[in-house]
N, C-alpha and C. Protein backbone atom coordinates (compact mmCIF):
# COMPACT_ATOMS: atom_id res chain seq x y z
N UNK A 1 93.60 193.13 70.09
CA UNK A 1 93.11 191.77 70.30
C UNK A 1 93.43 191.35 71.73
N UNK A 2 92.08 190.68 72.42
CA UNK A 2 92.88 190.05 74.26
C UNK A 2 92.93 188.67 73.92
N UNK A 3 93.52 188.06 74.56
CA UNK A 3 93.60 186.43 74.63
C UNK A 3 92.43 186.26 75.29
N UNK A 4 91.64 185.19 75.28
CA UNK A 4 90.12 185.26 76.27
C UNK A 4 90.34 183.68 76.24
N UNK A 5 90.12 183.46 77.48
CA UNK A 5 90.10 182.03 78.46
C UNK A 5 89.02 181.80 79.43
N UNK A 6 88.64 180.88 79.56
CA UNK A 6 87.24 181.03 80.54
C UNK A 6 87.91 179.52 81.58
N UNK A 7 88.13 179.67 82.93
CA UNK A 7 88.57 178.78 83.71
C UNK A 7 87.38 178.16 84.31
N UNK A 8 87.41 177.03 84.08
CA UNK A 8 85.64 176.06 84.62
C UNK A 8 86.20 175.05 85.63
N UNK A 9 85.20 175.13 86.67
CA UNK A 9 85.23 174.35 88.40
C UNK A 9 84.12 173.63 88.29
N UNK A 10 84.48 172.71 88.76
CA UNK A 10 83.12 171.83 88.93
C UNK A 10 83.00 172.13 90.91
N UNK A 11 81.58 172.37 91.19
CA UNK A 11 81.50 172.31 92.41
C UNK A 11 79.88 171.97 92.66
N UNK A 12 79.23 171.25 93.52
CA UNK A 12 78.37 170.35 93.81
C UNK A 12 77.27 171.54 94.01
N UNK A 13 77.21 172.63 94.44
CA UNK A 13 76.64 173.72 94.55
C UNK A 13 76.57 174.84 93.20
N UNK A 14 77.32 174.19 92.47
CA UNK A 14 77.04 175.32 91.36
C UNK A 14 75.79 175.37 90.78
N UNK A 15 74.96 176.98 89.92
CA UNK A 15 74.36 176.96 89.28
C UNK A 15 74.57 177.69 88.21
N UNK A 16 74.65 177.13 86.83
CA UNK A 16 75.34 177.55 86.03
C UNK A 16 74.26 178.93 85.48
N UNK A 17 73.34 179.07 86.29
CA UNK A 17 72.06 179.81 85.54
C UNK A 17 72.36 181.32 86.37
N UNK A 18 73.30 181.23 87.49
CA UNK A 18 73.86 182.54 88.01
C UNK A 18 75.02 183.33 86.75
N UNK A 19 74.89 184.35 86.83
CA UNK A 19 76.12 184.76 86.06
C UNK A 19 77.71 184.76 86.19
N UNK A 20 78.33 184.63 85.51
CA UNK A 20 79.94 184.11 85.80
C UNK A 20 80.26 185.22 85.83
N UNK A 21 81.85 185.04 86.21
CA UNK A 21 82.44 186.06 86.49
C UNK A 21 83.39 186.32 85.45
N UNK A 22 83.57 187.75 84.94
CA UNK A 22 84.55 188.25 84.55
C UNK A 22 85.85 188.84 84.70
N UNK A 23 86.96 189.25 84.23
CA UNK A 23 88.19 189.45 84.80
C UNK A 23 88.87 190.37 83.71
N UNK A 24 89.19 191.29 83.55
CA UNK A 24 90.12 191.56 82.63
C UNK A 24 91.35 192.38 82.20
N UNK A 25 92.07 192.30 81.77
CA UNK A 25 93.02 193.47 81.55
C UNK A 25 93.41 193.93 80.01
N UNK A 26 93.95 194.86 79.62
CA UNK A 26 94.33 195.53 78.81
C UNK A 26 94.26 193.98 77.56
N UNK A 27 95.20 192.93 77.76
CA UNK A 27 95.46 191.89 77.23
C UNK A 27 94.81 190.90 77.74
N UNK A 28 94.05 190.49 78.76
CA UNK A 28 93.59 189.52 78.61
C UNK A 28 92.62 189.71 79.36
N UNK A 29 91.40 188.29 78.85
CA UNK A 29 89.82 188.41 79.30
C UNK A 29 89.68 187.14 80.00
N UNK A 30 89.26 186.85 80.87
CA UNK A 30 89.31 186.19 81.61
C UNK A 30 87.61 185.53 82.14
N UNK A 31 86.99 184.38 81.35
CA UNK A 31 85.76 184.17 82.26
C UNK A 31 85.65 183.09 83.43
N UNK A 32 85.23 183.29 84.50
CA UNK A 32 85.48 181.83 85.45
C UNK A 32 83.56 181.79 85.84
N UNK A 33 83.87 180.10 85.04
CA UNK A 33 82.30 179.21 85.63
C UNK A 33 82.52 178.55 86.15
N UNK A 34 81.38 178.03 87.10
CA UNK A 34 81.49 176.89 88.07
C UNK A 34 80.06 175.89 87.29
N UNK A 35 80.59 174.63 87.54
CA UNK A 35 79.62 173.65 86.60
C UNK A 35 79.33 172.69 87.71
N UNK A 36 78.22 172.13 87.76
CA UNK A 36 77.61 171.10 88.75
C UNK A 36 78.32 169.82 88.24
N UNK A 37 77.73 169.55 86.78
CA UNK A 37 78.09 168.36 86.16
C UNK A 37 79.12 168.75 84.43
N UNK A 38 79.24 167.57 84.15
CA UNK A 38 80.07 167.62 82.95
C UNK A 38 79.73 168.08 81.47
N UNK A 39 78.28 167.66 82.10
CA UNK A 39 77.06 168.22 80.56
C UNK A 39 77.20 169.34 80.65
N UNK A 40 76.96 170.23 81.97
CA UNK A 40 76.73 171.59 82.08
C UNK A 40 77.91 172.04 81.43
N UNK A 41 79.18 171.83 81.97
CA UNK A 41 79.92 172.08 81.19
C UNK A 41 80.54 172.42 79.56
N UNK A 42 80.48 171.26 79.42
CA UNK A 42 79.93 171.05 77.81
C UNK A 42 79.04 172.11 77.15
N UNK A 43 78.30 172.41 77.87
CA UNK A 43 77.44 173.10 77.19
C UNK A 43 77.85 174.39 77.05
N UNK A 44 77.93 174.84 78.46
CA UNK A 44 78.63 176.22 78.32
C UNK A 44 79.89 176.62 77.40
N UNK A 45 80.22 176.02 77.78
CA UNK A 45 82.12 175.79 77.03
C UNK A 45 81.49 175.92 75.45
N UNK A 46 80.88 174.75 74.68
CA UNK A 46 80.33 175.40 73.60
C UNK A 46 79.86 176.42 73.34
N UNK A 47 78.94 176.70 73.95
CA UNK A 47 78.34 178.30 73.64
C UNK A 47 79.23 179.43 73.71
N UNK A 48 80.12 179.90 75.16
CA UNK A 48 81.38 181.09 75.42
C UNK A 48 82.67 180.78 74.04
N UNK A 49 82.97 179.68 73.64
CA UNK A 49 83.41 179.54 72.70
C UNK A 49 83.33 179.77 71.77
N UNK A 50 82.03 179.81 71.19
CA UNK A 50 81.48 180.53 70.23
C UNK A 50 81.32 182.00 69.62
N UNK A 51 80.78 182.51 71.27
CA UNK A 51 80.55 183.58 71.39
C UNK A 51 81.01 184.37 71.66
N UNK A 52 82.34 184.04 72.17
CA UNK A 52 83.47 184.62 72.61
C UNK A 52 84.66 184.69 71.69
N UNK A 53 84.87 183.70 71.06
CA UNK A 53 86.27 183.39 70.48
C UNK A 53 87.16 182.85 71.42
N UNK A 54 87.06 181.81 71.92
CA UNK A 54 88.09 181.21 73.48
C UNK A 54 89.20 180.75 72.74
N UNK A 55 90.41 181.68 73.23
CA UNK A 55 91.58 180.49 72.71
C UNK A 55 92.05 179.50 73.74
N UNK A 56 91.86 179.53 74.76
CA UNK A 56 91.81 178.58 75.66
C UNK A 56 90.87 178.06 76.98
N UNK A 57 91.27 177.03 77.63
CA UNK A 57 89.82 176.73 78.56
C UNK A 57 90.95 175.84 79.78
N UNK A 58 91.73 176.58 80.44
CA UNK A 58 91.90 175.59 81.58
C UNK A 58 90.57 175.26 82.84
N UNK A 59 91.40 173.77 82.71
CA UNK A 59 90.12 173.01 84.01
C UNK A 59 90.67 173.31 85.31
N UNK A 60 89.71 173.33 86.37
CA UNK A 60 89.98 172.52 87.72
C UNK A 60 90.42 171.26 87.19
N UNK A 61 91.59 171.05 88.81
CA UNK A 61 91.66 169.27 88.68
C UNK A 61 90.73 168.11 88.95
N UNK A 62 89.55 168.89 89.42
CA UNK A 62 88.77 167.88 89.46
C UNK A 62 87.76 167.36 88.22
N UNK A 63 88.73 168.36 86.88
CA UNK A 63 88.11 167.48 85.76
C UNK A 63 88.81 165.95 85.33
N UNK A 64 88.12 164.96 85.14
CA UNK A 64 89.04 163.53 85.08
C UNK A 64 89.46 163.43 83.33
N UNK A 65 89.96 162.94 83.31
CA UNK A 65 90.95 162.73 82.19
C UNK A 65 89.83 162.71 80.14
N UNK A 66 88.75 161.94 81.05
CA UNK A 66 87.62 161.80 79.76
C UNK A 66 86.96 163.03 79.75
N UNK A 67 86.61 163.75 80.84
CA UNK A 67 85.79 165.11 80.98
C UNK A 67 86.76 165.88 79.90
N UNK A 68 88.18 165.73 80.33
CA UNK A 68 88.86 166.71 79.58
C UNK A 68 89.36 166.30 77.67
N UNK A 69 89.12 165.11 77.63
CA UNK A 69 88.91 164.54 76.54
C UNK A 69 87.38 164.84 75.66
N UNK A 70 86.32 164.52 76.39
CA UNK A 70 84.97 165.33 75.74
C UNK A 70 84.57 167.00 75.62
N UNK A 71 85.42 167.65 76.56
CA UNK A 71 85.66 169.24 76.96
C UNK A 71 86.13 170.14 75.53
N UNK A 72 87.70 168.91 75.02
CA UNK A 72 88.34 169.22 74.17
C UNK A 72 87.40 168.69 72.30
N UNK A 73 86.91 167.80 72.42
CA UNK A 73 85.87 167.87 71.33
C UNK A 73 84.90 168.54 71.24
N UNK A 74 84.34 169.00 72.38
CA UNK A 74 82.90 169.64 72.31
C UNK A 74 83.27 171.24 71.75
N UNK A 75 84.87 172.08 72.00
CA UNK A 75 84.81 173.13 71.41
C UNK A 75 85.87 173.08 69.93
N UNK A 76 86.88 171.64 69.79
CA UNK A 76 87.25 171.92 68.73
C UNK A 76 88.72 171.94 68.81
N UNK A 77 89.69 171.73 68.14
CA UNK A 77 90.84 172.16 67.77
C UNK A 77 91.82 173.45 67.86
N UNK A 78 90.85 174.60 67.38
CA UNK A 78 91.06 175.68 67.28
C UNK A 78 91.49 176.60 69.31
N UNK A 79 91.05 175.68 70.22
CA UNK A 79 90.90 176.22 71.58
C UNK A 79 91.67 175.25 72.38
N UNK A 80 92.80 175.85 72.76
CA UNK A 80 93.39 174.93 73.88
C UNK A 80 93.09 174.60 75.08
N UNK A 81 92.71 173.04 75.63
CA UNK A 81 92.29 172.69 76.85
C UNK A 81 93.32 171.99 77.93
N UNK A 82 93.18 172.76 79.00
CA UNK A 82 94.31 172.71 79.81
C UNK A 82 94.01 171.88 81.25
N UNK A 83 94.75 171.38 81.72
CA UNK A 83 94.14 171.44 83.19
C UNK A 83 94.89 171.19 84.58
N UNK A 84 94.33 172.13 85.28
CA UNK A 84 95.74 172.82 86.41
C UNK A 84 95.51 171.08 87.65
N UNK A 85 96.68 170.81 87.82
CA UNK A 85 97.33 169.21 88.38
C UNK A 85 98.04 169.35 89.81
N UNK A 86 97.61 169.31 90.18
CA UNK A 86 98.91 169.53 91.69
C UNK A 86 99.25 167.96 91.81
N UNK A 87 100.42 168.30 92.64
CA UNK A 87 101.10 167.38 93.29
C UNK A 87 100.66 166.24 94.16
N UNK A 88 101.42 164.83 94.65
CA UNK A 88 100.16 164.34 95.40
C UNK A 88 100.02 164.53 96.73
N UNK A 89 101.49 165.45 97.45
CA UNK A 89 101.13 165.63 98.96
C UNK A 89 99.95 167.31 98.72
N UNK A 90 99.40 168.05 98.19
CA UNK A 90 99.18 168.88 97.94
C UNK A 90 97.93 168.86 97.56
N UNK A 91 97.67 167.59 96.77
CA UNK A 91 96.45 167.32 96.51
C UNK A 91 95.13 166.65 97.33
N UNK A 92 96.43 165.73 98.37
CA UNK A 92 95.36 165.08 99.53
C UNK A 92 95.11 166.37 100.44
N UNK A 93 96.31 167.48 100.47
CA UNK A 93 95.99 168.60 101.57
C UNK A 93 94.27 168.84 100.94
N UNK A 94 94.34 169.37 100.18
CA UNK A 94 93.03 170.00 98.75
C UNK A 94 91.79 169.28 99.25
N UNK A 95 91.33 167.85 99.12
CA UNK A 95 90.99 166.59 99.45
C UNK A 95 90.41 166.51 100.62
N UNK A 96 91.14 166.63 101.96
CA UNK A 96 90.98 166.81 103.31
C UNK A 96 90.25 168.08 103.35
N UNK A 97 90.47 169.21 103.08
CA UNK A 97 89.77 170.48 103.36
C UNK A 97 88.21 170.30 102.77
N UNK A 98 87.88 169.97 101.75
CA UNK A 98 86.86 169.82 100.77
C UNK A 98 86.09 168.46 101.32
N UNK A 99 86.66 167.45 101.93
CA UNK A 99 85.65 166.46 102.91
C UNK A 99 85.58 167.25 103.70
N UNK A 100 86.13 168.18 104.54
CA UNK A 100 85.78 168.74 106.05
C UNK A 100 84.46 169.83 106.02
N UNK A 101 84.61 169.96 104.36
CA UNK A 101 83.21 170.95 104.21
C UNK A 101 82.53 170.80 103.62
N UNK A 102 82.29 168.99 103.51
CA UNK A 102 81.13 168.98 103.02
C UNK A 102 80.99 168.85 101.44
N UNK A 103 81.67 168.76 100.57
CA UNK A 103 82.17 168.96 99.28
C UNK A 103 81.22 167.51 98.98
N UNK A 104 81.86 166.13 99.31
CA UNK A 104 81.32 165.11 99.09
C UNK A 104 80.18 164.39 99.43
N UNK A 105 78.78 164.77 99.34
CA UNK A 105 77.57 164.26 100.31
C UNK A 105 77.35 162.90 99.63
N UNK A 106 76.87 162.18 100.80
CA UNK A 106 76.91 160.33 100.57
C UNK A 106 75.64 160.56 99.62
């Protein structure tokens, strides 16, 4: 049996219609998507869940607190939803790099 986790990014450029990436080892499976929006999300996350057996789903931090609240209903009880938090001098570093490229268009 592997533990299988699929780690989801939201990024303004994603297309969830490219294929994700896989990762794996002996013990564990590893899928990483990138999601435009929260629906997309949702959606996927249901389906790899399914289809997969996910026992877990850590977020980017740039999922907000309700994303990760609707994230965690949309697959269920059975799948733990996580989500990776930095610090706050660490996080404006994060912040600054991601305005400098463009991350946020008006």
């Amino acid at each position: 049996m592997l533990f299988k986790a699929s780690f989801l990014a939201h990024a303004p450029d994603a297309d969830p219609k490219k294929p994700h990436c896989l990762r794996e080892t002996s013990l564990h499976k590893l899928f990483v998507v990138y999601v435009k929006k929260q629906t997309q999300a949702v959606e996927i996350l249901q389906k790899i869940s399914a289809e997969k057996g996910l026992h877990s789903i850590p977020l980017c931090p740039g999922f907000t607190n309700r994303n990760v609240a609707d994230t965690h209903a949309a697959v269920g009880d059975k799948v733990a939803v996580e989500v990776a938090r930095t610090d706050g001098p660490d996080s404006r570093k994060v912040q600054r790099v991601i305005k400098e490229i463009g991350w946020f268009k008006p």
